[in-house]
Structure formats: C-alpha cells, structure tokens
PDB file of N, CA and C in Angstrom:
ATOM      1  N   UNK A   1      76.868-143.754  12.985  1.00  0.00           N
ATOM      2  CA  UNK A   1      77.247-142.844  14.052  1.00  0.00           C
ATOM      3  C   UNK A   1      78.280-141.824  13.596  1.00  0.00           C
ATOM      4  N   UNK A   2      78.982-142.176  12.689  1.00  0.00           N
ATOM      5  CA  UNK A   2      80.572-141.580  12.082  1.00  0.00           C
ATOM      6  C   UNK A   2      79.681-140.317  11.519  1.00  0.00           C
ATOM      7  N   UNK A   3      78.516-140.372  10.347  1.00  0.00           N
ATOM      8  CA  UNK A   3      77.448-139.515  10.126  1.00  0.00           C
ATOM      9  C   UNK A   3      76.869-138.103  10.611  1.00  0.00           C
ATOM     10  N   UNK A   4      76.892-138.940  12.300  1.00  0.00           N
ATOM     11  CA  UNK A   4      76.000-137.985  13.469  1.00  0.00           C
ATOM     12  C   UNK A   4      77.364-137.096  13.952  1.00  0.00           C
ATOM     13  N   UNK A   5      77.743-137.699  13.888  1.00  0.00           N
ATOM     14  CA  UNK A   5      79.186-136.515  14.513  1.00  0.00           C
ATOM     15  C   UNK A   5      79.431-135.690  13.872  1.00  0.00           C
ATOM     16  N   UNK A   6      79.408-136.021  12.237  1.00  0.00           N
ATOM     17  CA  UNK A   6      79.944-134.816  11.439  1.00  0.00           C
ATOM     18  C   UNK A   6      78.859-133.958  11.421  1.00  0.00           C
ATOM     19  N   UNK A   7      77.250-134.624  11.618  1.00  0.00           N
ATOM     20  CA  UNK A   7      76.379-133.740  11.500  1.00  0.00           C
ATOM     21  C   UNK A   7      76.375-132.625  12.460  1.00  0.00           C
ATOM     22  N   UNK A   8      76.481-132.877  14.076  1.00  0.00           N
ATOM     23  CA  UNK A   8      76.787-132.500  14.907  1.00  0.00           C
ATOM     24  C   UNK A   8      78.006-131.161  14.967  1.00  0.00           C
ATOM     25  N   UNK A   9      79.092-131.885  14.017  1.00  0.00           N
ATOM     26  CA  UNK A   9      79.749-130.385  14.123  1.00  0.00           C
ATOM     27  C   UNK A   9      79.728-129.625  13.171  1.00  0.00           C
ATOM     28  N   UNK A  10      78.324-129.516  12.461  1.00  0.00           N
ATOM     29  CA  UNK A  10      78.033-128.963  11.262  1.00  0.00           C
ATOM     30  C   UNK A  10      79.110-128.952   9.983  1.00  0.00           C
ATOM     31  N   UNK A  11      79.505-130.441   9.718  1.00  0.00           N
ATOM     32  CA  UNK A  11      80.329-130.804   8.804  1.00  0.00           C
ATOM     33  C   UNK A  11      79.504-131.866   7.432  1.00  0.00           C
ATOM     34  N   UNK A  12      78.181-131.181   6.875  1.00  0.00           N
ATOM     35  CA  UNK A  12      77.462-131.794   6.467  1.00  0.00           C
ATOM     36  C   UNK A  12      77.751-132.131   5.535  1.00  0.00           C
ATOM     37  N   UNK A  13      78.765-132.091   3.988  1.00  0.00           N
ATOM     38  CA  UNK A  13      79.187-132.693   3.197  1.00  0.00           C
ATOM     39  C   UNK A  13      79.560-134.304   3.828  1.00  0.00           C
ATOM     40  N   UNK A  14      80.471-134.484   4.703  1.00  0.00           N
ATOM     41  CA  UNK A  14      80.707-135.603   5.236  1.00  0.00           C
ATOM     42  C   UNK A  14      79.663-136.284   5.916  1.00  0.00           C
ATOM     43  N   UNK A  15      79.086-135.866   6.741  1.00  0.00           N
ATOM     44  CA  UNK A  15      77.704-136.354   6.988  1.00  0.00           C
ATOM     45  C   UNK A  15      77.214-137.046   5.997  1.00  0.00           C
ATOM     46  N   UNK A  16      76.618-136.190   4.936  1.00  0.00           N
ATOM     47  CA  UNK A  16      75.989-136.948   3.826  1.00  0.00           C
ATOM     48  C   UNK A  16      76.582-138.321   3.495  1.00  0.00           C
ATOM     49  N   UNK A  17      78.026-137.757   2.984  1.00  0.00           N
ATOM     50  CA  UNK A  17      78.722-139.213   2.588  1.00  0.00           C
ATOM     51  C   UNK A  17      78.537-140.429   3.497  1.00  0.00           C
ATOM     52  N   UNK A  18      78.949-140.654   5.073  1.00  0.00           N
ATOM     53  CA  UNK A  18      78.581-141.345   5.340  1.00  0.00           C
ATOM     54  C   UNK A  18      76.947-141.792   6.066  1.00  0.00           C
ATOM     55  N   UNK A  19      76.230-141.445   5.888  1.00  0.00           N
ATOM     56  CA  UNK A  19      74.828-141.441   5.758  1.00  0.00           C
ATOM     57  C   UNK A  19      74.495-142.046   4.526  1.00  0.00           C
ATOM     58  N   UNK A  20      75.168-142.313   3.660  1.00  0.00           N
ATOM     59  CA  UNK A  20      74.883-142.839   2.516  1.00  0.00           C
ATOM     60  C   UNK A  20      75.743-144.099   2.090  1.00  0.00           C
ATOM     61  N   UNK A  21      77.086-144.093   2.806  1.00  0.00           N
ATOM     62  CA  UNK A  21      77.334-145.398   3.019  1.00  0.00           C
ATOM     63  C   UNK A  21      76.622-146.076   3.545  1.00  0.00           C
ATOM     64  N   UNK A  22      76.422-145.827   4.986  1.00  0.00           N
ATOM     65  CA  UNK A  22      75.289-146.573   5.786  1.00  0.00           C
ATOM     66  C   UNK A  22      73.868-146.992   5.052  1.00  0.00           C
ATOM     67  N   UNK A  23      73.706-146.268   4.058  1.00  0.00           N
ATOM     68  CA  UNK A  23      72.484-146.621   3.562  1.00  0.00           C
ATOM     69  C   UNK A  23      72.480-148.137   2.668  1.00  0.00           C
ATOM     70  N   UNK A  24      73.835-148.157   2.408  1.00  0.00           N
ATOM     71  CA  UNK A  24      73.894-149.049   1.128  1.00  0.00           C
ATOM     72  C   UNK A  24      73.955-149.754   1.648  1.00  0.00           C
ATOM     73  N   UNK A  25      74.794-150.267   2.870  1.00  0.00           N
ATOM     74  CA  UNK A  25      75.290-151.567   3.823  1.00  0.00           C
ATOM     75  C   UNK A  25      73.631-151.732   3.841  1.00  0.00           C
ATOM     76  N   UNK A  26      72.876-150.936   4.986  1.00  0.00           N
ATOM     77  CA  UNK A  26      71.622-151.471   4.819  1.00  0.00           C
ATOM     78  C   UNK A  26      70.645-152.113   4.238  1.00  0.00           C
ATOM     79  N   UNK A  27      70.977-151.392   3.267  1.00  0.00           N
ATOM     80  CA  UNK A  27      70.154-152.163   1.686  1.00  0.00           C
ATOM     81  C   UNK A  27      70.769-153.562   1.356  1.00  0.00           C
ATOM     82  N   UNK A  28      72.254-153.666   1.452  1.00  0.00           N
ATOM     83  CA  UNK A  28      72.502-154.772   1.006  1.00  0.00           C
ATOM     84  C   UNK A  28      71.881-155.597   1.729  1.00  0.00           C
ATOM     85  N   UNK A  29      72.091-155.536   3.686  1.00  0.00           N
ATOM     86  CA  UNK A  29      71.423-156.399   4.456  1.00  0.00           C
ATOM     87  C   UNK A  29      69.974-156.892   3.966  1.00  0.00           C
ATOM     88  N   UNK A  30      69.227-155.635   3.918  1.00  0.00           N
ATOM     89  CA  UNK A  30      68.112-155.816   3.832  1.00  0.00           C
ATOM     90  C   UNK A  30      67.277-155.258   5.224  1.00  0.00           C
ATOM     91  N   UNK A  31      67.833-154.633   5.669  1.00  0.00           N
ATOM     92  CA  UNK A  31      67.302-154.141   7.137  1.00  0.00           C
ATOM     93  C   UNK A  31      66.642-153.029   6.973  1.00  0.00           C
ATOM     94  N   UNK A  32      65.547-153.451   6.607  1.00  0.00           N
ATOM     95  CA  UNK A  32      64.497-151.980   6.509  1.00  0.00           C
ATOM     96  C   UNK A  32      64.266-150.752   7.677  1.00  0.00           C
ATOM     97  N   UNK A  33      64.512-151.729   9.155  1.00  0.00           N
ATOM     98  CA  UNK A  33      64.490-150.563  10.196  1.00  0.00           C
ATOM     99  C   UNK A  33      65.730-149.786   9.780  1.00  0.00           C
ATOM    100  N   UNK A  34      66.929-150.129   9.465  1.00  0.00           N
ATOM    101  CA  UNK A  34      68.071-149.476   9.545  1.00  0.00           C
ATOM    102  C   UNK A  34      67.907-148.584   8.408  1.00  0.00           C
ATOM    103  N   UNK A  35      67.423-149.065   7.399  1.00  0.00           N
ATOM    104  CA  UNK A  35      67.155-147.989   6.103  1.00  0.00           C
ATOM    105  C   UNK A  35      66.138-147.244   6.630  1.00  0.00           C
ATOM    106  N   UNK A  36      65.119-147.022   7.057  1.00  0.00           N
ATOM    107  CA  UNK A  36      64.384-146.001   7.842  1.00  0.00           C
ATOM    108  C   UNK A  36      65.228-144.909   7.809  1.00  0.00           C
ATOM    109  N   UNK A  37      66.237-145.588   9.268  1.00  0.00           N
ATOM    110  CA  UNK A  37      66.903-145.088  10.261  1.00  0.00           C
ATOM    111  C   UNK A  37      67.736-144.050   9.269  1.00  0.00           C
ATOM    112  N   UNK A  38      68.040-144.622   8.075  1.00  0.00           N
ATOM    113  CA  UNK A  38      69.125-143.878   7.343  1.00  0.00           C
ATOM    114  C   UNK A  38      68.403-142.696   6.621  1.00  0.00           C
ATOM    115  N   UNK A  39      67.035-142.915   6.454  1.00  0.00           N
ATOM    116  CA  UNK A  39      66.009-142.114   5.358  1.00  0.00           C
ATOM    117  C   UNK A  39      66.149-140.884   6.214  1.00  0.00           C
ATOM    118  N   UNK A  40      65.561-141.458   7.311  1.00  0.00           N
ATOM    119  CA  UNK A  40      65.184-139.984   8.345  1.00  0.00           C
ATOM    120  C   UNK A  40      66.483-138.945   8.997  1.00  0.00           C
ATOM    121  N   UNK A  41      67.506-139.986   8.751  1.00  0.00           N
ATOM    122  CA  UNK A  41      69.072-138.827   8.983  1.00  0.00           C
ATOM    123  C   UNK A  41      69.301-138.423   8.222  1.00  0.00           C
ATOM    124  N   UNK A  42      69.081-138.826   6.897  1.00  0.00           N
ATOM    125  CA  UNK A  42      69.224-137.840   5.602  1.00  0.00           C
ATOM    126  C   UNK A  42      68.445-137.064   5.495  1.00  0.00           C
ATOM    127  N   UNK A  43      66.855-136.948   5.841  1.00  0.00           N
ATOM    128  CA  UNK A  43      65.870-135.950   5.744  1.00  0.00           C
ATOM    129  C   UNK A  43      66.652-134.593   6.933  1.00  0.00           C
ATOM    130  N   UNK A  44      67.052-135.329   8.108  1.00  0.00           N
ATOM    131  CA  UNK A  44      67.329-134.509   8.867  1.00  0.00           C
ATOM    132  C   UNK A  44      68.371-132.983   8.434  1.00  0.00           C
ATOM    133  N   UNK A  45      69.313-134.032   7.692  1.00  0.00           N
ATOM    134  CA  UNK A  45      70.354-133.400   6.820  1.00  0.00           C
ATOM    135  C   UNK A  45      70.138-132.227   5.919  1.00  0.00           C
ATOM    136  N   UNK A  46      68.980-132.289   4.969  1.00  0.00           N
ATOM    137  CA  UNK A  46      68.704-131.520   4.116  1.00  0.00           C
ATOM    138  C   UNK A  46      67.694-130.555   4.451  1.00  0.00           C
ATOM    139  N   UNK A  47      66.932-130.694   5.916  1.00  0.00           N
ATOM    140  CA  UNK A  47      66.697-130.030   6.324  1.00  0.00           C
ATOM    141  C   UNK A  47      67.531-128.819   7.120  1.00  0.00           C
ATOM    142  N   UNK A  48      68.391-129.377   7.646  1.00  0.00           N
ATOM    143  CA  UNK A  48      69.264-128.710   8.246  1.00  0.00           C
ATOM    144  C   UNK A  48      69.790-127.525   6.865  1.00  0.00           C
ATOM    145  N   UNK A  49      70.015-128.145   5.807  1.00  0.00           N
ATOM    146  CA  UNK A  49      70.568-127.181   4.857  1.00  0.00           C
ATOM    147  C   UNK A  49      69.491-126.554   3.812  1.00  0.00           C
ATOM    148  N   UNK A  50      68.347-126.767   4.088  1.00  0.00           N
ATOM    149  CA  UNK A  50      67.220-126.127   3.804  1.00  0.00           C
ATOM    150  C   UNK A  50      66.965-126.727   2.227  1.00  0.00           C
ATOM    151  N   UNK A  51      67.041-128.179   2.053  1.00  0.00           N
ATOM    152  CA  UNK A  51      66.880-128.538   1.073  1.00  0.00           C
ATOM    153  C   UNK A  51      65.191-129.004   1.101  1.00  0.00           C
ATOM    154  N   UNK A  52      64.142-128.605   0.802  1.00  0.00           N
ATOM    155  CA  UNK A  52      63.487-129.274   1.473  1.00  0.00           C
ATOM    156  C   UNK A  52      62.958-130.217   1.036  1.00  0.00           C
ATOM    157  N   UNK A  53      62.314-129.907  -0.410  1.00  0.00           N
ATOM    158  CA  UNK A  53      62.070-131.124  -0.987  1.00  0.00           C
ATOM    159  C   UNK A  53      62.700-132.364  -0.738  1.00  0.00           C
ATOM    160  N   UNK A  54      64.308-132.222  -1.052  1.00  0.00           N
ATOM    161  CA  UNK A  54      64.820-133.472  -0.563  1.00  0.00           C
ATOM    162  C   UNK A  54      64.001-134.439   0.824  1.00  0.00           C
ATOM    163  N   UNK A  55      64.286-133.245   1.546  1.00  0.00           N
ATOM    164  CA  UNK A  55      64.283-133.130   2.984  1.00  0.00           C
ATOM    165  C   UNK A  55      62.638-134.180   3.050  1.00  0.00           C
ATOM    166  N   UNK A  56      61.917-133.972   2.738  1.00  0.00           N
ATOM    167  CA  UNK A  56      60.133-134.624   2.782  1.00  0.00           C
ATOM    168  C   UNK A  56      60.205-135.537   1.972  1.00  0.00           C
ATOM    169  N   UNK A  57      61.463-136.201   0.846  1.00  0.00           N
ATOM    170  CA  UNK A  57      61.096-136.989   0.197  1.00  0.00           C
ATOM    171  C   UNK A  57      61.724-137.869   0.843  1.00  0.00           C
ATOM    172  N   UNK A  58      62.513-138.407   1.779  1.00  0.00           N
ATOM    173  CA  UNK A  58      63.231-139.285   2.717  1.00  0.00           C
ATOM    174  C   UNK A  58      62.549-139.481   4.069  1.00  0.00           C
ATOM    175  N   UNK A  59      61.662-138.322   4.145  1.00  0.00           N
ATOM    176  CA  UNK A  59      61.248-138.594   5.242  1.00  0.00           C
ATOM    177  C   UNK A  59      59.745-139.500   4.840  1.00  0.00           C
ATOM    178  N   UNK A  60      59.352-139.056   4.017  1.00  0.00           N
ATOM    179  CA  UNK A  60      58.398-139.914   3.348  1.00  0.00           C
ATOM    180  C   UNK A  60      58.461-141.083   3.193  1.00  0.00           C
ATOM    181  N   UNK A  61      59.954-141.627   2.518  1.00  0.00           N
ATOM    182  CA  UNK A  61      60.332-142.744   2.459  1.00  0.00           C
ATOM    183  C   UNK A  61      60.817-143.095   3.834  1.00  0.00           C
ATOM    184  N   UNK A  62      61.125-142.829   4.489  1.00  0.00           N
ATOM    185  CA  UNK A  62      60.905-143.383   5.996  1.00  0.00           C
ATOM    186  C   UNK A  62      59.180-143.970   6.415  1.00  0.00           C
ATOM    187  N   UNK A  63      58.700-143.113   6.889  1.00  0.00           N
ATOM    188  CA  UNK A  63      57.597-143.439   6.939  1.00  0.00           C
ATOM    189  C   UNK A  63      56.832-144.765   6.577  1.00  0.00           C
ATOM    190  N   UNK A  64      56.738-144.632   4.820  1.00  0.00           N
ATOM    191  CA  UNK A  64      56.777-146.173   4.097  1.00  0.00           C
ATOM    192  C   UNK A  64      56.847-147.212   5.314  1.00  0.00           C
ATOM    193  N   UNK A  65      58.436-147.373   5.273  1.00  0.00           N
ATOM    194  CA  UNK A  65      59.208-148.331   5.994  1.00  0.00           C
ATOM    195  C   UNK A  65      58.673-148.393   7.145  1.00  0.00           C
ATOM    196  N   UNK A  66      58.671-147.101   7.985  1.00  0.00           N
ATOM    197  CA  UNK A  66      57.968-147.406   9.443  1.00  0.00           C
ATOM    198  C   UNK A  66      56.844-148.468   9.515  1.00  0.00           C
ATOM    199  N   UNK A  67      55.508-147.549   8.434  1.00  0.00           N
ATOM    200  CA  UNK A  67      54.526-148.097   8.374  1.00  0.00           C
ATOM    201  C   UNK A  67      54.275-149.487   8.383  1.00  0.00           C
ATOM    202  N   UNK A  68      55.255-149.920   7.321  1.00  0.00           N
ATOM    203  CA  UNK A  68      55.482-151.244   6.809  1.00  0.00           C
ATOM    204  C   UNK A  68      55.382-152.569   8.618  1.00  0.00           C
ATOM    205  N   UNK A  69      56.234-151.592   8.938  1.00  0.00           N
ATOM    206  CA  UNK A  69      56.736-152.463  10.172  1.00  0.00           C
ATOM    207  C   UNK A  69      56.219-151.754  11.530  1.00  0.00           C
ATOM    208  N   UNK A  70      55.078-151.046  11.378  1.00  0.00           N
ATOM    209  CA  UNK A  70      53.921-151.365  12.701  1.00  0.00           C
ATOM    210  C   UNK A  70      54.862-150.314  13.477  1.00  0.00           C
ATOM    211  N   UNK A  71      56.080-149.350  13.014  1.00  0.00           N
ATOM    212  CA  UNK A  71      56.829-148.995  14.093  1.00  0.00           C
ATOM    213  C   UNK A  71      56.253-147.435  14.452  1.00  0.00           C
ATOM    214  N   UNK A  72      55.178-146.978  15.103  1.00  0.00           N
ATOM    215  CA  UNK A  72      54.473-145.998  15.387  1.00  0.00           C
ATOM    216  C   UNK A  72      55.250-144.878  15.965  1.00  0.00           C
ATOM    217  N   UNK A  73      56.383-145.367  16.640  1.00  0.00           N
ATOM    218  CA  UNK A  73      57.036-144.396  16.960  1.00  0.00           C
ATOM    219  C   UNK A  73      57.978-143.809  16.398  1.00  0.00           C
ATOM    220  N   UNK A  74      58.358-144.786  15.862  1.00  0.00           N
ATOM    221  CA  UNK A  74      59.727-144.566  15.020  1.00  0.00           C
ATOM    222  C   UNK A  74      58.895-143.503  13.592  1.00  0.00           C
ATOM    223  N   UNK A  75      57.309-143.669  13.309  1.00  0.00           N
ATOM    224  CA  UNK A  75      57.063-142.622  12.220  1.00  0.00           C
ATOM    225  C   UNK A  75      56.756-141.380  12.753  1.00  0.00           C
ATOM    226  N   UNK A  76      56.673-141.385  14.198  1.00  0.00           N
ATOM    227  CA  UNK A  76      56.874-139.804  15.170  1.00  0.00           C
ATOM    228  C   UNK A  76      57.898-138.925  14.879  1.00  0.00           C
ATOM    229  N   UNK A  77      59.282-139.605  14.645  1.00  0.00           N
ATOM    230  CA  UNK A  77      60.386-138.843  14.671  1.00  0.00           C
ATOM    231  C   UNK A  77      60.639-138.114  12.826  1.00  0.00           C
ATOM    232  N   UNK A  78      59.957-139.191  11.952  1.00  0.00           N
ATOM    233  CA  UNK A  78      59.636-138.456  10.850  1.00  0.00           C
ATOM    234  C   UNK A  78      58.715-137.622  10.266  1.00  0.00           C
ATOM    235  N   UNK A  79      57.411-137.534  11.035  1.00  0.00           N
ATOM    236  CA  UNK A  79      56.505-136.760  11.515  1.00  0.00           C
ATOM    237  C   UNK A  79      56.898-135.448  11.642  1.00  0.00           C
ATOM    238  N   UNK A  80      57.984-135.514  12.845  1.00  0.00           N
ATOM    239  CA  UNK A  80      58.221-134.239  13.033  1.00  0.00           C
ATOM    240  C   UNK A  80      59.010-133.604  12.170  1.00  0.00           C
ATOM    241  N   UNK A  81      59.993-134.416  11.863  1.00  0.00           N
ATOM    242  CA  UNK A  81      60.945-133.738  10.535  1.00  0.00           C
ATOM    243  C   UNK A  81      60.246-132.947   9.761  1.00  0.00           C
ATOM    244  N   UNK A  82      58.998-133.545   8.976  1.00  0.00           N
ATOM    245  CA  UNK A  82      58.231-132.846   8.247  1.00  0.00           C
ATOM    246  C   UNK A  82      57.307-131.632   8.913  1.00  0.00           C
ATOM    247  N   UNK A  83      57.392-131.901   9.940  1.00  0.00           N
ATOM    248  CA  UNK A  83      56.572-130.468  10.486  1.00  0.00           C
ATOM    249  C   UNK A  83      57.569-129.697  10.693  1.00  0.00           C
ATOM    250  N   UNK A  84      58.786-129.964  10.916  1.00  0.00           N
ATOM    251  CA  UNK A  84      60.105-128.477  11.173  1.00  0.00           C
ATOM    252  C   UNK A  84      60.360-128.213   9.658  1.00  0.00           C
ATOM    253  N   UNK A  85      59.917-129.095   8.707  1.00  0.00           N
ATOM    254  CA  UNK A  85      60.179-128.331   7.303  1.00  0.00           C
ATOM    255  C   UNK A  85      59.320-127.793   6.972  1.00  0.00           C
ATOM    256  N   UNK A  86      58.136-128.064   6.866  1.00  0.00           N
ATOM    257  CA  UNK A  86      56.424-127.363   7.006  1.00  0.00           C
ATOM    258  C   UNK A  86      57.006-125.711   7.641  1.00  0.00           C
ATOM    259  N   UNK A  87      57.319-126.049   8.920  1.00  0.00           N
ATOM    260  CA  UNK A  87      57.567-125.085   9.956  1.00  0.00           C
ATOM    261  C   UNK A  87      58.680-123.773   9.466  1.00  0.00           C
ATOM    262  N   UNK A  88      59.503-124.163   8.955  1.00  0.00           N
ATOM    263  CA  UNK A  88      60.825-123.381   8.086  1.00  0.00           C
ATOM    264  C   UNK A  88      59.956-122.637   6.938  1.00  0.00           C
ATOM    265  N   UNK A  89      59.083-123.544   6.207  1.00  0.00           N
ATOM    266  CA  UNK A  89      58.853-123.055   5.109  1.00  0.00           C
ATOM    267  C   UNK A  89      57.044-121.956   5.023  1.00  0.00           C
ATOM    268  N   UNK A  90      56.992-121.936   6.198  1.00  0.00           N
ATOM    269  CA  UNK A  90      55.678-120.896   6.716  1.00  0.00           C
ATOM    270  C   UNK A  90      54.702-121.612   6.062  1.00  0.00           C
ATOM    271  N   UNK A  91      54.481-123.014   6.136  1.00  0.00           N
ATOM    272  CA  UNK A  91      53.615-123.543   5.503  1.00  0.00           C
ATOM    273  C   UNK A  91      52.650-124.140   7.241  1.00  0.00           C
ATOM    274  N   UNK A  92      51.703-123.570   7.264  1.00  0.00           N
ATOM    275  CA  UNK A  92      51.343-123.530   8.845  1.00  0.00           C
ATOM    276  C   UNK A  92      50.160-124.720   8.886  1.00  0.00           C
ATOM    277  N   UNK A  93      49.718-124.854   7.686  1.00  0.00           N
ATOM    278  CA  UNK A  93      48.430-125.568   7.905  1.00  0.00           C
ATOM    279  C   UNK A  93      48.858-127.156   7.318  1.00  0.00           C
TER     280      UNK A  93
END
C-alpha cells in the first residue's frame, strides 16, 4: 500500500522501491496471488513512465500466475495493462 501512495502522488522512484520490497516478502512467503499482485503494480508503474517493454514483461508474468491459479479476473486487470500499453504505443491491432 506504502507503494500505491507514492504511486498516486506521482512519486515513482519510491513506488518502485517499495513495490519491490513487497515483492520479495512475497516470494519469500511464497504467495503467488500476492506476487501477481506485485507483477501487475510494477507493470502499472512502467507504464505510467512509458517503459514499456518492462511494462508487458510483468504483466505477462502476472498473468502466468493468474493463470496458474484459475484467477480469471484477476488476469482482466493485466489484460488491460497491456492494452493501455498496446494503446500508448499506437499498436491498435
């Protein structure tokens, strides 16, 4: 959440950082929804700063994870990520 705030006030260096703490706690757990969760706020991230590649390769790796775990909706919200980077990058089809 510490993440979303900084993202929020367009303070995305910090964002990142903790978006990437969070990632590791996750990993250590082993909580694949939560690593999702972390893939697709980082995609969000580098979209936001027009990274894009980054940006589709997290969201990708989200996905994975969704897939993995039957979570259909939860691969909606990375879905779209990739269509607002599609979308940025006049890639229409």
């Amino acid at each position: 959440n510490i993440g979303n705030i900084y993202f929020e006030e367009t303070k995305y260096e910090q964002a990142l950082e903790y978006y990437l703490k969070s990632l590791k706690i996750k990993e250590e757990l082993k909580d694949k929804k939560g690593i999702s969760a972390s893939y697709n706020n980082i995609g969000n991230l580098y979209t936001k700063l027009a990274k894009y590649e980054q940006a589709l390769e997290y969201y990708q790796k989200s996905i994975q994870i969704k897939d993995e775990l039957n979570d259909t909706m939860g691969s909606i919200y990375s879905l779209q990520g990739m269509a607002e980077v599609y979308l940025a990058q006049k890639d229409y089809d």
